[in-house]
Protein backbone atom coordinates (compact mmCIF):
# COMPACT_ATOMS: atom_id res chain seq x y z
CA UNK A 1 4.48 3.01 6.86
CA UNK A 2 1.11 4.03 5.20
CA UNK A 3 1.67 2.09 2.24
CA UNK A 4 2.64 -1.27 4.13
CA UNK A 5 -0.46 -1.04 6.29
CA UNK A 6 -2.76 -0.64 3.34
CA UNK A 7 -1.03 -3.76 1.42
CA UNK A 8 -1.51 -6.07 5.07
CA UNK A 9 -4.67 -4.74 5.01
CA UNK A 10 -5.74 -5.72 1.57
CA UNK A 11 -3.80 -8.66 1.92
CA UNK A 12 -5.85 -9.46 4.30
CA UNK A 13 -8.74 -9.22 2.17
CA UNK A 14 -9.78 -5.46 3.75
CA UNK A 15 -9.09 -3.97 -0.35
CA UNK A 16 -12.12 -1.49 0.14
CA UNK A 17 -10.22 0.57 2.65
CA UNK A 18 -7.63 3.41 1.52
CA UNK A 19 -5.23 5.84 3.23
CA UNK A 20 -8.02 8.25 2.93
CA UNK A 21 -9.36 6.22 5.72
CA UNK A 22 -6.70 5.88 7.93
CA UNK A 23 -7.45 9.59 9.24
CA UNK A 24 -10.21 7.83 11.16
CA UNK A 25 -9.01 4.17 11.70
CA UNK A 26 -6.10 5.09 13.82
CA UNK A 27 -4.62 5.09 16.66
CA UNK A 28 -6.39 5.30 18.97
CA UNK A 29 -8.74 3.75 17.22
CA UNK A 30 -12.48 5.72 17.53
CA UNK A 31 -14.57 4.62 20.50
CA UNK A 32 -17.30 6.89 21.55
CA UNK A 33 -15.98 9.35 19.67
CA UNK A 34 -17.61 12.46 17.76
CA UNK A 35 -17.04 13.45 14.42
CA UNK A 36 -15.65 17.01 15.35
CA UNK A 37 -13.62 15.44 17.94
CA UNK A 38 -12.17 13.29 15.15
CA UNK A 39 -11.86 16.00 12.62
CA UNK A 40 -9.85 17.92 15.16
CA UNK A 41 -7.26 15.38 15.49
CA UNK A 42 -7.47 14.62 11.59
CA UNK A 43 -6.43 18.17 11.08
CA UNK A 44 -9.55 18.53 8.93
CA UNK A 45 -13.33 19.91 8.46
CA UNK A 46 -16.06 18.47 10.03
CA UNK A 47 -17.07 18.08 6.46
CA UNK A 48 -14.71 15.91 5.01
CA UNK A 49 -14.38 13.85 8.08
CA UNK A 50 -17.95 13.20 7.65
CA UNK A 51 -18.18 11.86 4.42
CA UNK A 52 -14.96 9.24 5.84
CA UNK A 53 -16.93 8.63 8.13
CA UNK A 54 -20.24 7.73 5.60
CA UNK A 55 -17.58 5.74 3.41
CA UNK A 56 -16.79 3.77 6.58
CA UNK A 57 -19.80 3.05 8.08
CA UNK A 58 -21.70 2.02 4.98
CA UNK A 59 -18.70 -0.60 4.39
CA UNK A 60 -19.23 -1.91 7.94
CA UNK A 61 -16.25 -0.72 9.89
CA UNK A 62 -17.86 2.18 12.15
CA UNK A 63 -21.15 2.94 13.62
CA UNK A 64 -22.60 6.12 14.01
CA UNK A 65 -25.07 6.50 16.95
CA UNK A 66 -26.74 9.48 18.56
CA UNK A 67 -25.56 10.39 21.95
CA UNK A 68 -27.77 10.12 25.01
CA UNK A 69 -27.51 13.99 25.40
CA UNK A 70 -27.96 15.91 22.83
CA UNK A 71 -27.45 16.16 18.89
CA UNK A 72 -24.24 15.26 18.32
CA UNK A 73 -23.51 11.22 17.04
CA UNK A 74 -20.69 9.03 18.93
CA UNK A 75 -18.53 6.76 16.51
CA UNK A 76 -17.29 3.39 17.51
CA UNK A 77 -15.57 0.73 15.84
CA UNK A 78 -17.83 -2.55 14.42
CA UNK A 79 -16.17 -6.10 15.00
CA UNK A 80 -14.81 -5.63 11.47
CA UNK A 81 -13.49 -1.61 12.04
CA UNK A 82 -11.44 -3.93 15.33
CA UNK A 83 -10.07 -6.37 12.72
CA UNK A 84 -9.06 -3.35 10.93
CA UNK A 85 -6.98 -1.94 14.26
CA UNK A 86 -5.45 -5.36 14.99
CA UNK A 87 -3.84 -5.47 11.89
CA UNK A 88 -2.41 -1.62 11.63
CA UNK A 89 -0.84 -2.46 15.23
CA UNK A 90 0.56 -5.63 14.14
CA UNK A 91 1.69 -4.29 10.70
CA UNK A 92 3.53 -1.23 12.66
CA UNK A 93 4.81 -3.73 15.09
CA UNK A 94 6.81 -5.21 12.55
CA UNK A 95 7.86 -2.74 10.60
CA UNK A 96 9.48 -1.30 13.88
CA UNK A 97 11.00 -4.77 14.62
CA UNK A 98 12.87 -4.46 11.24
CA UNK A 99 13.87 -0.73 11.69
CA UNK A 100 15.32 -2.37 15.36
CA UNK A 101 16.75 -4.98 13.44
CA UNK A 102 18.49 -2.77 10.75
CA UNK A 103 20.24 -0.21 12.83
CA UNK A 104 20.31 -1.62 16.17
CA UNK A 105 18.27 -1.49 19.42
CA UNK A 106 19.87 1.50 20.50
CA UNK A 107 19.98 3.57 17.79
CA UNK A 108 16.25 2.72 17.38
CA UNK A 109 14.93 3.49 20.71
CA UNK A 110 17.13 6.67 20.52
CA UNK A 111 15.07 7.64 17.42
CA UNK A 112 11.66 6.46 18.67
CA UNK A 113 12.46 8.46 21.73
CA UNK A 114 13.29 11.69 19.71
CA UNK A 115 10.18 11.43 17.41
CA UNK A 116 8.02 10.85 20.33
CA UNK A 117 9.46 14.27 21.48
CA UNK A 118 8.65 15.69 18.42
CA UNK A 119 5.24 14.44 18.17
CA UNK A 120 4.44 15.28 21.43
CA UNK A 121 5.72 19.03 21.01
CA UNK A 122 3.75 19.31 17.57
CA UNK A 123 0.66 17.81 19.32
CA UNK A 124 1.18 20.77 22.31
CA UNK A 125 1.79 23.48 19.54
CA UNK A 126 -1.14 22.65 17.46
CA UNK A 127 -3.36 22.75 20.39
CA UNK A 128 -2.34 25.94 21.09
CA UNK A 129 -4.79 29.46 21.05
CA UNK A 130 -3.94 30.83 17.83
CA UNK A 131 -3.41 34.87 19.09
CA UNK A 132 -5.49 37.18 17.51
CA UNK A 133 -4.16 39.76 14.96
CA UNK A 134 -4.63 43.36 16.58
């Protein structure tokens, strides 16, 4: 799926963006957002979602602005970064049309509703406390 959204997207003329960048252009797309937020659900350091995030804004899809409270910055999406979302949804959109199409509608929504399960258990289990060692 990764791979077919970077080729629409350089098809589309967006061939400065990589799957590097898709741990912050995704959905949901950032709105408001801060960095440690989005390194959270990136499953990575505050770090390395920062210099993403550098890459991204200096190439016009995000902005970085300081909060009203405060230290910490808020990331939004540019009119380019919404070009950028439009095209993963539509790109996943048809990619699930064709997996539909291949084995059926039932067979698909029986999968999509089992990997939503999934997802949504891995999402509860990573949020989890980690318990402490005694």
């Amino acid at each position: 799926m990764e791979a077919r959204i970077e080729q629409a997207l350089w098809d589309a003329g967006f061939d400065d963006l990589h799957r590097a960048h898709f741990k912050v252009l995704r959905f949901p797309p950032p709105e408001n957002e801060r960095p440690v937020d989005l390194a959270s659900r990136a499953g990575m350091t505050k770090q390395a979602m920062n210099y993403l995030l550098a890459q991204l804004e200096r190439l016009g899809y995000i902005d970085r602005e300081a909060a009203a409270q405060g230290l910490s910055r808020r990331i939004s999406l540019t009119g380019k970064g919404w070009q950028v979302a439009r095209i993963q949804r539509e790109t996943v959109h048809a990619i699930e049309s064709e997996w539909s199409t291949t084995v059926g509608v039932n067979r698909y929504a029986a999968f999509y509703e089992v990997v939503s399960e999934l997802a949504d258990e891995h999402c509860r289990a990573a949020s989890a406390p980690v318990p402490s060692k005694p």
